[in-house]
Protein backbone atom coordinates (compact mmCIF):
# COMPACT_ATOMS: atom_id res chain seq x y z
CA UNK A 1 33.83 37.77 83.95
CA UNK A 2 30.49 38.02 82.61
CA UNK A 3 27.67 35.68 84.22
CA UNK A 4 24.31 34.40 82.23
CA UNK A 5 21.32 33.01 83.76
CA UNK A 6 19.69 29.38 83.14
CA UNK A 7 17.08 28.50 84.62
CA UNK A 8 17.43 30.58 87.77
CA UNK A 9 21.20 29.08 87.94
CA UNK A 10 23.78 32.33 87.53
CA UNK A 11 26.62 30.99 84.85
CA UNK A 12 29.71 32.36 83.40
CA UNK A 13 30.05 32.56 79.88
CA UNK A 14 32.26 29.03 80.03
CA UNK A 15 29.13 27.63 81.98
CA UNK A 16 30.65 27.76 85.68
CA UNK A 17 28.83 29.01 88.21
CA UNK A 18 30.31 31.69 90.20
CA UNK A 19 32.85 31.54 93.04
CA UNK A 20 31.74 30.80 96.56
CA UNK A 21 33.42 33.00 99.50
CA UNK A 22 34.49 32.30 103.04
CA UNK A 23 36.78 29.10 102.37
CA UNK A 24 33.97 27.20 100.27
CA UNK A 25 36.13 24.99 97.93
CA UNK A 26 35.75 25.79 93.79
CA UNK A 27 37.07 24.11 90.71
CA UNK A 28 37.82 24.86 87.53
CA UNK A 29 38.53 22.70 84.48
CA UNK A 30 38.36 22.30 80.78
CA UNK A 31 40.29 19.78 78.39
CA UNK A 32 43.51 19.53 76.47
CA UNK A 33 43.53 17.44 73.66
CA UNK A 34 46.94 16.19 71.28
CA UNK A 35 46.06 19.24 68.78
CA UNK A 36 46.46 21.56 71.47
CA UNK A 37 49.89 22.41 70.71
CA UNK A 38 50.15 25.99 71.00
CA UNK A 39 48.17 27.45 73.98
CA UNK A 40 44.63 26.83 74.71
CA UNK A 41 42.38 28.62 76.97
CA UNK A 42 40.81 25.99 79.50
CA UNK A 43 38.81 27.85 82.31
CA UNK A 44 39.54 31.80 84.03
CA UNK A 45 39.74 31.96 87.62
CA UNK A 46 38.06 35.09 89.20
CA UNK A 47 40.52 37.46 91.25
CA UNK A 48 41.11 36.78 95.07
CA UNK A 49 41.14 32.90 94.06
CA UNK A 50 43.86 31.05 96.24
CA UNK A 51 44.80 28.10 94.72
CA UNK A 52 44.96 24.82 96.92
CA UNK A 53 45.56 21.77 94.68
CA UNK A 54 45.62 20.60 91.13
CA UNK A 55 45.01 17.04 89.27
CA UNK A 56 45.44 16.48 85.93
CA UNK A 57 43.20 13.02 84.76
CA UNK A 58 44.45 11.62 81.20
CA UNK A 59 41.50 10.45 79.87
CA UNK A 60 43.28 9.14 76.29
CA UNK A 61 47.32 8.57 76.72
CA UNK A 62 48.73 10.56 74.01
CA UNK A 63 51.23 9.27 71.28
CA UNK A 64 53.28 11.28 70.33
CA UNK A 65 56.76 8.55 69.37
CA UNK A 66 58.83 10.65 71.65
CA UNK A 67 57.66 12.75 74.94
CA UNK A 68 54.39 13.71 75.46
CA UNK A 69 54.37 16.83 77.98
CA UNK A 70 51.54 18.84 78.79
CA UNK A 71 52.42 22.82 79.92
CA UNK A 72 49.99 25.01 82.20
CA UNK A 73 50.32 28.54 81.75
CA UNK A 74 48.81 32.54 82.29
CA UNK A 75 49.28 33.68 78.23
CA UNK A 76 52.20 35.55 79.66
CA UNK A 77 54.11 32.24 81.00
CA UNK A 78 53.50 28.84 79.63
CA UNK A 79 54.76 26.91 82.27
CA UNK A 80 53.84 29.22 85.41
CA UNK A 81 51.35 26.38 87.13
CA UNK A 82 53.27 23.46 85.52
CA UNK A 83 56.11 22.35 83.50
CA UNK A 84 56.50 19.26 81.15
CA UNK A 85 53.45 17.41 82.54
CA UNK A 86 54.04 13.74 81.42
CA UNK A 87 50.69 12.80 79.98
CA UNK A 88 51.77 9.58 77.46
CA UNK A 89 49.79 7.29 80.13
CA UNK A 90 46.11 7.13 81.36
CA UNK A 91 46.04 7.88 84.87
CA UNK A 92 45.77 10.89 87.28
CA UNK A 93 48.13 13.62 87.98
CA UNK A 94 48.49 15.05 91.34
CA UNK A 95 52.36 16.46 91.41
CA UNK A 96 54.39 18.69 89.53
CA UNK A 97 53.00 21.80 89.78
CA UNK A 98 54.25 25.01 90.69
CA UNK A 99 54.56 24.92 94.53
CA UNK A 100 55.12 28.65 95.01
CA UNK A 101 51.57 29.31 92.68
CA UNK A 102 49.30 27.87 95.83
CA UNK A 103 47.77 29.68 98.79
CA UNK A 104 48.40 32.87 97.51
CA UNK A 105 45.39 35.11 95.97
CA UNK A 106 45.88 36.06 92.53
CA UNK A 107 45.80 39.69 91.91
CA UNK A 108 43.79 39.80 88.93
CA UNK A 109 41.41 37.63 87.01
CA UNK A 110 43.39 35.28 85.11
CA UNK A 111 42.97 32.63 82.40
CA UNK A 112 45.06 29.62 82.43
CA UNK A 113 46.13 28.09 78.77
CA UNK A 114 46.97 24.42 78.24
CA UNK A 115 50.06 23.68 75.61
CA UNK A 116 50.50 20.10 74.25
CA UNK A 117 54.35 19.46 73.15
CA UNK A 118 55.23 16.04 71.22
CA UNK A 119 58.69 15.46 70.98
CA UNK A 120 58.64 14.49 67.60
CA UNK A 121 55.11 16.26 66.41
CA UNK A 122 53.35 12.95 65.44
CA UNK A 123 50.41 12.28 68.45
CA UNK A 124 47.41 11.10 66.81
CA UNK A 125 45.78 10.61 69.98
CA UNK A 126 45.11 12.24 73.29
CA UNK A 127 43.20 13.86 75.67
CA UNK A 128 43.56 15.20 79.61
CA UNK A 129 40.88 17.11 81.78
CA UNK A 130 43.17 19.51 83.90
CA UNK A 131 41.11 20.54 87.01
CA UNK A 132 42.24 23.34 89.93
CA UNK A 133 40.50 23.77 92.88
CA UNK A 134 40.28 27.16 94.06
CA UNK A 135 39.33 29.45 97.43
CA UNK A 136 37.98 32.50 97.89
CA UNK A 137 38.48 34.30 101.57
């Protein structure tokens, strides 16, 4: 991960700054929209991150006239931090993902990818800010 400096501020290349150590807590995010429907990079978390929660805030329900399911993946596995998200509805997201992903440090840096699926292939509208929060020991 390759940092840039602003104004005396140190900033990756997606504008985060970098990861605090000894327990401090980080986040991550980026957006998924209703075009999104094959995998989209959202944010890379450094290695040694632990991950300790997830929330998922639908900004704009989306439309699609069947499901509307939102996927959270590595680029290797699409669903590996969640599966089948429902995001028709405005509101905030706090379960359904991947128990056996948290408190464990991941072994290399890794870029998680957002994948919007419409039943039917017809959304018009639709947004979500996906957000993990992170430690680094």
């Amino acid at each position: 991960m390759s940092f840039l400096t602003d104004t005396n501020r140190v900033k990756d290349t997606a504008g985060f700054g970098p990861p605090q150590f000894g327990g401090v807590l980080n986040a991550r995010f980026g957006t998924v929209t209703y075009q999104d429907t094959t995998a989209r990079a959202l944010f890379t978390l450094p290695e040694g991150a632990m991950l300790v929660g997830w929330v998922t805030n639908v900004d704009e329900g989306f439309d699609d006239t069947g499901t509307d399911l939102l996927d959270l993946g590595d680029g290797t596995t699409a669903d590996r931090f969640a599966a089948d998200l429902d995001v028709s509805a405005l509101g905030q997201i706090v379960n359904g993902y991947a128990a056996d992903e948290l408190f464990v440090a991941l072994t290399e840096e890794t870029t998680v990818y957002g994948t919007f699926t419409g039943q039917n292939g017809n959304a018009a509208h639709g947004s979500a800010t996906v957000c993990v929060l992170y430690i680094i020991l």
